[in-house]
PDB file of N, CA and C in Angstrom:
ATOM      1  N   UNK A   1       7.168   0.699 -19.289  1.00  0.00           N
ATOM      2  CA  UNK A   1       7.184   0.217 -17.913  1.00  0.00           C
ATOM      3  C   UNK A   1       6.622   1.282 -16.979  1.00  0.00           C
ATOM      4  N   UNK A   2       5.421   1.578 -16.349  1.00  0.00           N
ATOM      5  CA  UNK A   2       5.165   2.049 -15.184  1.00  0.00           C
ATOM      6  C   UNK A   2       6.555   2.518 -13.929  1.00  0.00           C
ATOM      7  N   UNK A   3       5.765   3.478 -13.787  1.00  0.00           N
ATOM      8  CA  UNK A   3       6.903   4.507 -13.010  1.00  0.00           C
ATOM      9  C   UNK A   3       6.221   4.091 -11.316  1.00  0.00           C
ATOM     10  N   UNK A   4       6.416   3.723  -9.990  1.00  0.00           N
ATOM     11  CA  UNK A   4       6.356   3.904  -8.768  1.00  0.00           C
ATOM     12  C   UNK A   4       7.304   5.018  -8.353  1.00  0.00           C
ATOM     13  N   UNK A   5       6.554   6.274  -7.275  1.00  0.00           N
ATOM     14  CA  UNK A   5       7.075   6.930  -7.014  1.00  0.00           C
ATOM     15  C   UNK A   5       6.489   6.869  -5.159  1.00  0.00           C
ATOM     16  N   UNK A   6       7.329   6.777  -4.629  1.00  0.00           N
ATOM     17  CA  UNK A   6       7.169   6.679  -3.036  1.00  0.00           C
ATOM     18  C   UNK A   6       8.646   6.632  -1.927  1.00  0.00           C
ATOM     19  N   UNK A   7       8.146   7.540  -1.046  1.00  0.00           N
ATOM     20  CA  UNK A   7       9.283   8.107  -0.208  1.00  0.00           C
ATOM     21  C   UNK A   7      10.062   8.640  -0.906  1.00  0.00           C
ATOM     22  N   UNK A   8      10.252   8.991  -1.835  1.00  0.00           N
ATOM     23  CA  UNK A   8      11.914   9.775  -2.636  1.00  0.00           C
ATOM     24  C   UNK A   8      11.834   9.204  -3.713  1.00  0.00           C
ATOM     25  N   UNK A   9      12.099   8.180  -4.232  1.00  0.00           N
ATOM     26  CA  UNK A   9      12.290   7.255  -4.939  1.00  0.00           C
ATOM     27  C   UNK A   9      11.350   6.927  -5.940  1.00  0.00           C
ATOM     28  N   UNK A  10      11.989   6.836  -7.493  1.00  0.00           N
ATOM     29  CA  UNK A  10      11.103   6.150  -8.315  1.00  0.00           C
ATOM     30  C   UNK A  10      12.006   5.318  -8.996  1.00  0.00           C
ATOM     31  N   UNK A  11      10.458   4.296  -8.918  1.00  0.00           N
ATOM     32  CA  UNK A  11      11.178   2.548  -9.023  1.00  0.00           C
ATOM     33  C   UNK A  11      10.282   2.195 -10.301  1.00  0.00           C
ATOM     34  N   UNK A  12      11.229   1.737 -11.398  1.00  0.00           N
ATOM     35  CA  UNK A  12      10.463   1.358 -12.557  1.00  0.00           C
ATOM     36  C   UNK A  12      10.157  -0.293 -12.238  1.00  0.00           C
ATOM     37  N   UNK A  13       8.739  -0.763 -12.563  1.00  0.00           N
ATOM     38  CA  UNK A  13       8.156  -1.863 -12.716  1.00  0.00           C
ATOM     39  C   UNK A  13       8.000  -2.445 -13.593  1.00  0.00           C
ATOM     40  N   UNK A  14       7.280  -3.445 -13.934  1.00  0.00           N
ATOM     41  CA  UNK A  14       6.307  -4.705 -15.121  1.00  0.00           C
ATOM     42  C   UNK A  14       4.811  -3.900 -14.502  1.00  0.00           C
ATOM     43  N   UNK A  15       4.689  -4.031 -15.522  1.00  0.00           N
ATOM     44  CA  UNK A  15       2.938  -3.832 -15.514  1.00  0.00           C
ATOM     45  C   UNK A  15       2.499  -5.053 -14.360  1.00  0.00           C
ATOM     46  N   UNK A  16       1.371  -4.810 -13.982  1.00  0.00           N
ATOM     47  CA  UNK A  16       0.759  -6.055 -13.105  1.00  0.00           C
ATOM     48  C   UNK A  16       1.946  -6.587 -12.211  1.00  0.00           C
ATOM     49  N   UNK A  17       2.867  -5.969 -11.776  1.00  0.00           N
ATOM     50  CA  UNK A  17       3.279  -6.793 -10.466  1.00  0.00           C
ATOM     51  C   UNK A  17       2.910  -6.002  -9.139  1.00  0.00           C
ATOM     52  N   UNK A  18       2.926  -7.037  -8.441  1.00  0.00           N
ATOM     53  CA  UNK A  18       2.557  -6.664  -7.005  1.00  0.00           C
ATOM     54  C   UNK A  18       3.081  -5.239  -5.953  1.00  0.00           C
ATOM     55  N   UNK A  19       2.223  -4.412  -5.591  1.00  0.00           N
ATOM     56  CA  UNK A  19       2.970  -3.130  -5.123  1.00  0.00           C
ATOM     57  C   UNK A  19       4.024  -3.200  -3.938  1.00  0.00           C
ATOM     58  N   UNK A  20       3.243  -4.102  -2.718  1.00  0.00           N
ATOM     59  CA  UNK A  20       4.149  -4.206  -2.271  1.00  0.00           C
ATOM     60  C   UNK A  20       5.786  -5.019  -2.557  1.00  0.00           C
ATOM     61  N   UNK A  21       5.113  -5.462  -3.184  1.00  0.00           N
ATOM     62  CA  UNK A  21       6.518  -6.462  -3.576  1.00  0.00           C
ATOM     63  C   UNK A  21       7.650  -5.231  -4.106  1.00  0.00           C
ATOM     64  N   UNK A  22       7.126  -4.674  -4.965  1.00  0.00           N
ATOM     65  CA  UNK A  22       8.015  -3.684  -5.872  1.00  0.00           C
ATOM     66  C   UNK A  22       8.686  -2.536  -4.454  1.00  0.00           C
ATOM     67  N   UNK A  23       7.691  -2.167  -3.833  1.00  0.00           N
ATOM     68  CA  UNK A  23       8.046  -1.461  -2.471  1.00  0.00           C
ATOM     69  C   UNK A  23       9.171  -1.712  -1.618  1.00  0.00           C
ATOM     70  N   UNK A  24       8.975  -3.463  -1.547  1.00  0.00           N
ATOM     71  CA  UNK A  24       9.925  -3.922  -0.337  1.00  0.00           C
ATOM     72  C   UNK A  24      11.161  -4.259  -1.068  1.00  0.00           C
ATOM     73  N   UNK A  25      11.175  -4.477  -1.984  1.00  0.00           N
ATOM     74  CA  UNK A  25      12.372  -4.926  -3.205  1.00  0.00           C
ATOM     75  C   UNK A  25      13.057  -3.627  -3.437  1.00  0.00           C
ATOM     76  N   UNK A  26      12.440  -2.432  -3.316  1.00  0.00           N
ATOM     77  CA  UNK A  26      13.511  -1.144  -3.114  1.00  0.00           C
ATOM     78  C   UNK A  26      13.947  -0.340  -2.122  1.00  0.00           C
ATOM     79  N   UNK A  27      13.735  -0.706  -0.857  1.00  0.00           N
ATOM     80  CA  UNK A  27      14.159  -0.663   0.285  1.00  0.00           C
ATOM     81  C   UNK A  27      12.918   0.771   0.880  1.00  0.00           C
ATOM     82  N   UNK A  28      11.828   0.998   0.397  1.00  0.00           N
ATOM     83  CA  UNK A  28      10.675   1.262   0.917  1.00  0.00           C
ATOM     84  C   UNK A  28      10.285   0.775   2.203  1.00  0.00           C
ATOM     85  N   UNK A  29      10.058   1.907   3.019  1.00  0.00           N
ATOM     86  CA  UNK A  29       9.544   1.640   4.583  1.00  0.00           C
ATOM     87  C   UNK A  29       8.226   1.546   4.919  1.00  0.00           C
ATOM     88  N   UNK A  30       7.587   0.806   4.011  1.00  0.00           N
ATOM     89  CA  UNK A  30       6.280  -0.067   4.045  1.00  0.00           C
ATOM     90  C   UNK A  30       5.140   0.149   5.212  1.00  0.00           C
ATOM     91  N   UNK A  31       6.197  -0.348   6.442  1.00  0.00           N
ATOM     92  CA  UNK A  31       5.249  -0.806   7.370  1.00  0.00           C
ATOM     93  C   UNK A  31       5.822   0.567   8.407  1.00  0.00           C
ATOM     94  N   UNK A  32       4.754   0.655   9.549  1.00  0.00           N
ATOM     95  CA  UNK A  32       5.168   1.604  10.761  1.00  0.00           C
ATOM     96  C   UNK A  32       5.271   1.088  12.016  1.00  0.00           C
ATOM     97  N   UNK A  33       6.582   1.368  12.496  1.00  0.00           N
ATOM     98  CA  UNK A  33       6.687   0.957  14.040  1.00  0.00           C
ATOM     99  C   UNK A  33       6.904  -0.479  13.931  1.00  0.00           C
ATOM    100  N   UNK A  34       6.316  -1.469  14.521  1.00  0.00           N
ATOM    101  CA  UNK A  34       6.235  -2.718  15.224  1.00  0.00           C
ATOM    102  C   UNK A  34       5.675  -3.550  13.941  1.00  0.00           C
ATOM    103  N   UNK A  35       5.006  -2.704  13.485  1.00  0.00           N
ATOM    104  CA  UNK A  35       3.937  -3.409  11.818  1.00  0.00           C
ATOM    105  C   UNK A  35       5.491  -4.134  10.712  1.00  0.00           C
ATOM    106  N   UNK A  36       6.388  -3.377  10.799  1.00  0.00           N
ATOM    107  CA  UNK A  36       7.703  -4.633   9.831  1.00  0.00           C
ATOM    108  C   UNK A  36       7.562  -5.580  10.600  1.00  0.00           C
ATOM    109  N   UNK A  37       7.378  -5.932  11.682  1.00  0.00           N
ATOM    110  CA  UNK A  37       7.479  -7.479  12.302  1.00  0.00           C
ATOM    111  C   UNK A  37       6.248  -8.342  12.296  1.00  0.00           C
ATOM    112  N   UNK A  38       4.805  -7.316  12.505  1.00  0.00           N
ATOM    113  CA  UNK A  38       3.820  -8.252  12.756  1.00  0.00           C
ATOM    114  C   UNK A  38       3.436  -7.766  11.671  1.00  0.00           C
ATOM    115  N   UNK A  39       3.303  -8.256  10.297  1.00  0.00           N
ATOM    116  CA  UNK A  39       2.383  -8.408   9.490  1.00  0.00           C
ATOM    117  C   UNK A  39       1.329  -9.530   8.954  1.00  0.00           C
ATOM    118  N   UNK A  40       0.402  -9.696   7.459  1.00  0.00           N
ATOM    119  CA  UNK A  40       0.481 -11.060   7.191  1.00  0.00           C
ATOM    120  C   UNK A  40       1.180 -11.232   6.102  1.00  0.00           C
ATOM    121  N   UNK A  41       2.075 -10.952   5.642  1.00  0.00           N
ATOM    122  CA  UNK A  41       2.990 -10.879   4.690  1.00  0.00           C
ATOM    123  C   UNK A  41       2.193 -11.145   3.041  1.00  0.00           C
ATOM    124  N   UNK A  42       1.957 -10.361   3.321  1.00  0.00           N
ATOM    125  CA  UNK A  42       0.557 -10.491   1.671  1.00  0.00           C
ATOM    126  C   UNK A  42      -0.505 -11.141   1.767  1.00  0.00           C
ATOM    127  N   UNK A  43      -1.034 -11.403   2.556  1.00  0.00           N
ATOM    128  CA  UNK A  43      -2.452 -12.545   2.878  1.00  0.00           C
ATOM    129  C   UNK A  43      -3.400 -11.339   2.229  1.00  0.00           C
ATOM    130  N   UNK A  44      -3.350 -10.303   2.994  1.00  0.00           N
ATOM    131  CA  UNK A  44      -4.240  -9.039   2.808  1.00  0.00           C
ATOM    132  C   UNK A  44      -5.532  -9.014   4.120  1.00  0.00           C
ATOM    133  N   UNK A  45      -4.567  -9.486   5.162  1.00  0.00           N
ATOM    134  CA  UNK A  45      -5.648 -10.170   6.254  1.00  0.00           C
ATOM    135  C   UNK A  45      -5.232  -8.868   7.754  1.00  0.00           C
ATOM    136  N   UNK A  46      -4.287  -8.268   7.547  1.00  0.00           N
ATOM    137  CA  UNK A  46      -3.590  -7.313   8.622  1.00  0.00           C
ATOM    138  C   UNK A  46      -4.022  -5.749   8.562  1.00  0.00           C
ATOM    139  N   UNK A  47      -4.082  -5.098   6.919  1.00  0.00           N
ATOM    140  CA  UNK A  47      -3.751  -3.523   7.345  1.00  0.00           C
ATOM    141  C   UNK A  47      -3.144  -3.082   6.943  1.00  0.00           C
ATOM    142  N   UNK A  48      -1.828  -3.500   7.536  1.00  0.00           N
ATOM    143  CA  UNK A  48      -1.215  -2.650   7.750  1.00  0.00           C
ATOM    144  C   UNK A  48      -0.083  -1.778   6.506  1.00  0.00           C
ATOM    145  N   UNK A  49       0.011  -2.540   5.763  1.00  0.00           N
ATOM    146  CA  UNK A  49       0.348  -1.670   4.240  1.00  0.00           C
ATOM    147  C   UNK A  49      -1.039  -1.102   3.343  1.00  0.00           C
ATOM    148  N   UNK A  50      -1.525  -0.459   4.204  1.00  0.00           N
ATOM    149  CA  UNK A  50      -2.219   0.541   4.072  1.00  0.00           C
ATOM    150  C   UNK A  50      -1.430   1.798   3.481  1.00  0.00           C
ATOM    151  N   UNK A  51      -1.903   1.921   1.708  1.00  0.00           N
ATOM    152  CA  UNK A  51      -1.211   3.476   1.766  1.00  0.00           C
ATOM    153  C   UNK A  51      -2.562   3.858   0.669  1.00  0.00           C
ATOM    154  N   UNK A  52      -2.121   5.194   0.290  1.00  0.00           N
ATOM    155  CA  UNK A  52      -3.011   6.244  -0.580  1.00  0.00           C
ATOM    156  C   UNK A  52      -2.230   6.120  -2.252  1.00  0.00           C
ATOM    157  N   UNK A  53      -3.197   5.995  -3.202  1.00  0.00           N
ATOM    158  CA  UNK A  53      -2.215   5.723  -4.620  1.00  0.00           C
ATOM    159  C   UNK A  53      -3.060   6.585  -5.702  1.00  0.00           C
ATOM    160  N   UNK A  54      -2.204   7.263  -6.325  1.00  0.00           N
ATOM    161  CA  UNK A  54      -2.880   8.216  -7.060  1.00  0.00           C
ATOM    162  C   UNK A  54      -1.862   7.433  -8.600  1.00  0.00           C
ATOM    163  N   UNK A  55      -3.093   7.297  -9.004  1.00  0.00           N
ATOM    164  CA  UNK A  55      -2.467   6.916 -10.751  1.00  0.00           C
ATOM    165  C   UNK A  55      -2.808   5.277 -11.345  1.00  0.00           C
ATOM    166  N   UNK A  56      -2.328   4.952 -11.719  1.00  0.00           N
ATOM    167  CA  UNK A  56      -3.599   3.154 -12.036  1.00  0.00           C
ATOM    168  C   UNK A  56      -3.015   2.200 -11.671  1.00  0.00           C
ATOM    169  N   UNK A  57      -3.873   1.385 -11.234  1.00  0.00           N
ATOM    170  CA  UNK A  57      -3.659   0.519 -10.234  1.00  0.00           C
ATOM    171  C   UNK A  57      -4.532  -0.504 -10.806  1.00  0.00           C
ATOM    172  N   UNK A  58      -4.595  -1.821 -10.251  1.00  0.00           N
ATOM    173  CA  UNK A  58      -5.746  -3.276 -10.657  1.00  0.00           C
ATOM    174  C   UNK A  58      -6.920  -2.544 -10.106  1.00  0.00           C
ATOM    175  N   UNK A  59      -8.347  -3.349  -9.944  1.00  0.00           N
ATOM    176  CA  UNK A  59      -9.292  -3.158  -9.520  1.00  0.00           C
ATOM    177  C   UNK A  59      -9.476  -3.487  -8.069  1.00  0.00           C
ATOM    178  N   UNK A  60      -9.830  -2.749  -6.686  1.00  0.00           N
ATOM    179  CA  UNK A  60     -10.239  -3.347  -5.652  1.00  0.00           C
ATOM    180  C   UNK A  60     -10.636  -4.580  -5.761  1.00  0.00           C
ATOM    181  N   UNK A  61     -10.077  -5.809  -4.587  1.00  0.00           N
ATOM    182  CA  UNK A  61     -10.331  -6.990  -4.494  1.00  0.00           C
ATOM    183  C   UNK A  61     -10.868  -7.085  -3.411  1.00  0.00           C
ATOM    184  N   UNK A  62     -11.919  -8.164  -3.093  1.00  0.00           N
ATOM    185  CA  UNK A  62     -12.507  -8.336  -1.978  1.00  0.00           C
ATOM    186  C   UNK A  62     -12.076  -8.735  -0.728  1.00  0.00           C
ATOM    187  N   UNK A  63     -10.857  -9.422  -0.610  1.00  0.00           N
ATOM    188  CA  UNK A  63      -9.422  -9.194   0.873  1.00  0.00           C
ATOM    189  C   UNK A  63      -9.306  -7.763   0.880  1.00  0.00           C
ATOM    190  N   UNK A  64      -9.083  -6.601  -0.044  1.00  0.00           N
ATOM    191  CA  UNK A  64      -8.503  -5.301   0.231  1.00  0.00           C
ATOM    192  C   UNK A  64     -10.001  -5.020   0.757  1.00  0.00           C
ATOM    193  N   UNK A  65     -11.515  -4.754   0.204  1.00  0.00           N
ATOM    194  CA  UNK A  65     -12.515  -4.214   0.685  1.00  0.00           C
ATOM    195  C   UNK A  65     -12.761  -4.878   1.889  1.00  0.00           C
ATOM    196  N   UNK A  66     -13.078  -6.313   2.290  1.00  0.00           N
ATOM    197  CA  UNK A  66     -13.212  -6.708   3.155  1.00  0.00           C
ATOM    198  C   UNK A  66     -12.002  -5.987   5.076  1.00  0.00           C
ATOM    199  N   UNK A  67     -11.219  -6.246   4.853  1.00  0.00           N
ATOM    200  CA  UNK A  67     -10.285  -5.456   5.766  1.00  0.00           C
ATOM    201  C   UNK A  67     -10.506  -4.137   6.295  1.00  0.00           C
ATOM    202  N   UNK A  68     -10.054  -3.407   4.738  1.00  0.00           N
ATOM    203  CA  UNK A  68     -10.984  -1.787   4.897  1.00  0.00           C
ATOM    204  C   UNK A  68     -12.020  -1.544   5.575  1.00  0.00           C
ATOM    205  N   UNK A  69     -12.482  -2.882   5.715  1.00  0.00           N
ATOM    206  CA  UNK A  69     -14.202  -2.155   5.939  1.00  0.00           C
ATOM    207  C   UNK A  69     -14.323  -2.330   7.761  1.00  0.00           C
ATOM    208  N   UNK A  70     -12.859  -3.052   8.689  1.00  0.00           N
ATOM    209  CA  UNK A  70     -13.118  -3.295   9.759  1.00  0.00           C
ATOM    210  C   UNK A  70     -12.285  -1.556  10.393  1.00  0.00           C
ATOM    211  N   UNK A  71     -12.633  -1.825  11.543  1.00  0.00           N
ATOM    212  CA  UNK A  71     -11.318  -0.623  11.986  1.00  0.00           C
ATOM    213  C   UNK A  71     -10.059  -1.227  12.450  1.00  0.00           C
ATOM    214  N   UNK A  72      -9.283  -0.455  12.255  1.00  0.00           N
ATOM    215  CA  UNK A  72      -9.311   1.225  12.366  1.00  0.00           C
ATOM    216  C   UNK A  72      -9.648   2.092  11.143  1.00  0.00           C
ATOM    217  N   UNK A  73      -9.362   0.954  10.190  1.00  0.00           N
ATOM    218  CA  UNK A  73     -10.055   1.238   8.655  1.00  0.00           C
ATOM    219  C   UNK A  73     -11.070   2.188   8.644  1.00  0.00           C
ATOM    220  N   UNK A  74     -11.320   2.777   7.938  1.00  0.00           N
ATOM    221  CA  UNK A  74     -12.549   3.674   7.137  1.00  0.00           C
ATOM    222  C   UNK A  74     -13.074   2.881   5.965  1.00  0.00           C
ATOM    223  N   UNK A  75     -13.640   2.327   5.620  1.00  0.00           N
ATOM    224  CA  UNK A  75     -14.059   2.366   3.995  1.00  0.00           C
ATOM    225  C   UNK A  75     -14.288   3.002   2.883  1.00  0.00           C
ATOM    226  N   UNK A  76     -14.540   4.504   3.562  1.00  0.00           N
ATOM    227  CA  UNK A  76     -14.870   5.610   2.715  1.00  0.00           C
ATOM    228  C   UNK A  76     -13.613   6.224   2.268  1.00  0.00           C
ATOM    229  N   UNK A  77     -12.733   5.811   3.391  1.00  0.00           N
ATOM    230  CA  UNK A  77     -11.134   6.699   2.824  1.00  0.00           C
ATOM    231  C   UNK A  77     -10.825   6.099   1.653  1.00  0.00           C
ATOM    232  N   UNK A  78      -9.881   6.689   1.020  1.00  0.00           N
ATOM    233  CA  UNK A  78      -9.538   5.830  -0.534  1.00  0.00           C
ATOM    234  C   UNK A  78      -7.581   5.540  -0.286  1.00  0.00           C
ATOM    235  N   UNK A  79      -7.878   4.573   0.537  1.00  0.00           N
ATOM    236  CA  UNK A  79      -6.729   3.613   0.945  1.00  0.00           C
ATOM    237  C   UNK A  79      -6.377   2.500  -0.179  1.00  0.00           C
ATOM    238  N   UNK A  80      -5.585   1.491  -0.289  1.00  0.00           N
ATOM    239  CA  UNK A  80      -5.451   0.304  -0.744  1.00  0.00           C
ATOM    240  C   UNK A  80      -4.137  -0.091   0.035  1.00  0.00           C
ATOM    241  N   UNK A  81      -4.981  -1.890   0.006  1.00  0.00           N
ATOM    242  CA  UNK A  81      -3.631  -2.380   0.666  1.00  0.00           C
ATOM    243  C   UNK A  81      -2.498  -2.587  -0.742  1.00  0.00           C
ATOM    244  N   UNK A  82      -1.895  -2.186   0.015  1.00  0.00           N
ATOM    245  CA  UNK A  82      -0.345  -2.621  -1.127  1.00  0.00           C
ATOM    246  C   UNK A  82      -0.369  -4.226  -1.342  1.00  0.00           C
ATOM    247  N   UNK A  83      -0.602  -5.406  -0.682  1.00  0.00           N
ATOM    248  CA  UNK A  83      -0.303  -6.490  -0.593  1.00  0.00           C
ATOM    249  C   UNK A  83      -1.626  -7.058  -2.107  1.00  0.00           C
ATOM    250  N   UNK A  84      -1.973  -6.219  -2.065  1.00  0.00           N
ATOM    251  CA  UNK A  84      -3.681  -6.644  -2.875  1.00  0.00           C
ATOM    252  C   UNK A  84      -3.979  -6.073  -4.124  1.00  0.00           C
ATOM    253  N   UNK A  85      -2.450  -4.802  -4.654  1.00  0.00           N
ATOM    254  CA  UNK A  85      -2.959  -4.065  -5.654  1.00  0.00           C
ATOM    255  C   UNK A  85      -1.515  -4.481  -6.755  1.00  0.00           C
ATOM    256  N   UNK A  86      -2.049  -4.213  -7.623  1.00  0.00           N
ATOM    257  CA  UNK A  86      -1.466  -4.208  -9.013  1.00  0.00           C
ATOM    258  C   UNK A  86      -0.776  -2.764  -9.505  1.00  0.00           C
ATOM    259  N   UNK A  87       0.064  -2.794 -10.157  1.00  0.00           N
ATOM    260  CA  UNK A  87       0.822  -1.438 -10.576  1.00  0.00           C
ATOM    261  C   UNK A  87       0.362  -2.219 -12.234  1.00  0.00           C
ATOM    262  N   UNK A  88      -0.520  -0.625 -13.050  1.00  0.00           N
ATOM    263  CA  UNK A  88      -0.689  -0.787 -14.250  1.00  0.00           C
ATOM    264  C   UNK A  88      -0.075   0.279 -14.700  1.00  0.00           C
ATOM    265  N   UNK A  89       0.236   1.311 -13.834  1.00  0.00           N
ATOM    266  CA  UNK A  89       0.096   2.285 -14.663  1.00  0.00           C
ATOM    267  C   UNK A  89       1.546   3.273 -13.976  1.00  0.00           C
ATOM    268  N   UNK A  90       1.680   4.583 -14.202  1.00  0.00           N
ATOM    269  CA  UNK A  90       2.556   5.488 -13.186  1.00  0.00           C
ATOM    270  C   UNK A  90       1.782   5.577 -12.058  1.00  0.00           C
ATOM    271  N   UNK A  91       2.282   5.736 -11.087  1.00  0.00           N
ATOM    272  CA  UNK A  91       1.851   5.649  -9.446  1.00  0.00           C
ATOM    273  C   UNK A  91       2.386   6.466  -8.478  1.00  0.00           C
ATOM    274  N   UNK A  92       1.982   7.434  -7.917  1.00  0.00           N
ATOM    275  CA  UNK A  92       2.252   8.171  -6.784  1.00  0.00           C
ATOM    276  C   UNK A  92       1.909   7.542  -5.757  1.00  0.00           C
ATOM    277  N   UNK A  93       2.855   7.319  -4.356  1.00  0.00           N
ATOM    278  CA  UNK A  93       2.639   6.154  -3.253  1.00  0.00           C
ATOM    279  C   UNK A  93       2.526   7.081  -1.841  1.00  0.00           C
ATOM    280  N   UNK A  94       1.675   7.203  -0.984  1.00  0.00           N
ATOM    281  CA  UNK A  94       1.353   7.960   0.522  1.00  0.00           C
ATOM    282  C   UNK A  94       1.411   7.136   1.459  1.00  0.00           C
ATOM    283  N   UNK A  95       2.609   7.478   2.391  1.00  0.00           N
ATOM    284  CA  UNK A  95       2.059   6.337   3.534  1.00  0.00           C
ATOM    285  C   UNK A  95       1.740   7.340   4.499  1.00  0.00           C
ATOM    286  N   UNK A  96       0.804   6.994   5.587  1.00  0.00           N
ATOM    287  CA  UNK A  96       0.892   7.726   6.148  1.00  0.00           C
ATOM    288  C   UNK A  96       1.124   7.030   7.816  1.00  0.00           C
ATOM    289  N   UNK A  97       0.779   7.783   8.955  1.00  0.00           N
ATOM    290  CA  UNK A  97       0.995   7.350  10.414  1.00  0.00           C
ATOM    291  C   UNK A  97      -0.043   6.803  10.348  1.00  0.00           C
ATOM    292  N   UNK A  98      -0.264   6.043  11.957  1.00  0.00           N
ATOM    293  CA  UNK A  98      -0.912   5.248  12.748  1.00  0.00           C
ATOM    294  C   UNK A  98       0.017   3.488  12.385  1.00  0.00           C
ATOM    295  N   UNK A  99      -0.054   2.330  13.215  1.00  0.00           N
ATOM    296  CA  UNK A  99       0.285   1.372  13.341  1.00  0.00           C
ATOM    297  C   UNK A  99       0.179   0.547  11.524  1.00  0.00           C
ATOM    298  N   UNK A 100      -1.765   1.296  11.380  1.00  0.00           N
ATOM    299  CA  UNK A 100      -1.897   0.172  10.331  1.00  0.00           C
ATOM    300  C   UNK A 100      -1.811   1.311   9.194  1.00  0.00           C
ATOM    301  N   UNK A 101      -1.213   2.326   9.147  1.00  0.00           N
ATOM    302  CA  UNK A 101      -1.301   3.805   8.399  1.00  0.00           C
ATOM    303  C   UNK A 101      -2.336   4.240   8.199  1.00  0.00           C
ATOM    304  N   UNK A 102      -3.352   4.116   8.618  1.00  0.00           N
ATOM    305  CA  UNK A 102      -4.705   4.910   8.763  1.00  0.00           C
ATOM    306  C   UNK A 102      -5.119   5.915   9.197  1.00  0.00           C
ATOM    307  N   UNK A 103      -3.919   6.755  10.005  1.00  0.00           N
ATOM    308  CA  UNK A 103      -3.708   8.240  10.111  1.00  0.00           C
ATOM    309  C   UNK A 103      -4.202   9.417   9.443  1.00  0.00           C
ATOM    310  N   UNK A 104      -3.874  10.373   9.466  1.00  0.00           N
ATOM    311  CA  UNK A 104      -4.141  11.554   8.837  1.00  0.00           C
ATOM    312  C   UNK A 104      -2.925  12.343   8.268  1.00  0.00           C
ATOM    313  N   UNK A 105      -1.913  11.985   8.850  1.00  0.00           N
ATOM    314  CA  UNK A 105      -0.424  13.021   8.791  1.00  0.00           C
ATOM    315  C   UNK A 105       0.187  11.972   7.156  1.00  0.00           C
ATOM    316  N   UNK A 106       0.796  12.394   6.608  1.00  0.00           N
ATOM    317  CA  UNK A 106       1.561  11.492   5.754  1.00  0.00           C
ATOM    318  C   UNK A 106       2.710  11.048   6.184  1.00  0.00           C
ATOM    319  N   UNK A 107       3.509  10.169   6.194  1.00  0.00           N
ATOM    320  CA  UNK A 107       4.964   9.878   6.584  1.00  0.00           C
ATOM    321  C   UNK A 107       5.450  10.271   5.479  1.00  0.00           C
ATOM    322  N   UNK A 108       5.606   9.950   4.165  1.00  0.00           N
ATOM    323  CA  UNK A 108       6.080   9.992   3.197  1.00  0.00           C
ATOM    324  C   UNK A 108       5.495  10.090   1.824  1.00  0.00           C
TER     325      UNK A 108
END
C-alpha cells in the first residue's frame, strides 16, 4: 500500500485512489483561507488544491494541465491538482500559500 505523507501525517492508501480524497478523509487542510468553502469539489475546474508531490503519482490529465496553464497558475511550476491525481506510489505532499496555493512559502 503506498505511503501519503503531508502536514505531519502519514496516511496509508490503495494504489490509484484519488489524492485529494485520501487528504480530506484524514483531516488534511487541503484548501487555504476562504478556498474550504469555494471550491469545485473535484471537477478540477478551480485551483485551488494546488500542491507540490514528490514520489509517483498517475500521469498529468488535461483538466490538471488545462487550469495550470491559466493564472495565477504557472505551467512551468511542477504543481498538481490533488482533485486530478492518482497515488501509485509513496508520496511526499507541499502545500503551499496564496488562495489557490500557488505561492512560494510552503504551509506544510
Amino acid at each position: 500500500m503506498p505511503t501519503v505523507t503531508a502536514q505531519g501525517k502519514t496516511i496509508q492508501c490503495k494504489a490509484g485512489t484519488n489524492l485529494r480524497q485520501v487528504l480530506l478523509a484524514h483531516g488534511v487542510d487541503l484548501y487555504n483561507g476562504q478556498a474550504k468553502v469555494i471550491n469545485c469539489r473535484s471537477l478540477g475546474t478551480c485551483g485551488t488544491c494546488a500542491v507540490a508531490i514528490g514520489g509517483e503519482v498517475s500521469a498529468t490529465n488535461w483538466k490538471d494541465k488545462a487550469r495550470r496553464s491559466l493564472p495565477p497558475h504557472d505551467p512551468a511550476r511542477h504543481l498538481r491538482l490533488a482533485c486530478q491525481t492518482q497515488v501509485l506510489g509513496d508520496i511526499t505532499v507541499t502545500k503551499y500559500d496564496g488562495f489557490w496555493g500557488q505561492g512560494q512559502t510552503p504551509i506544510w
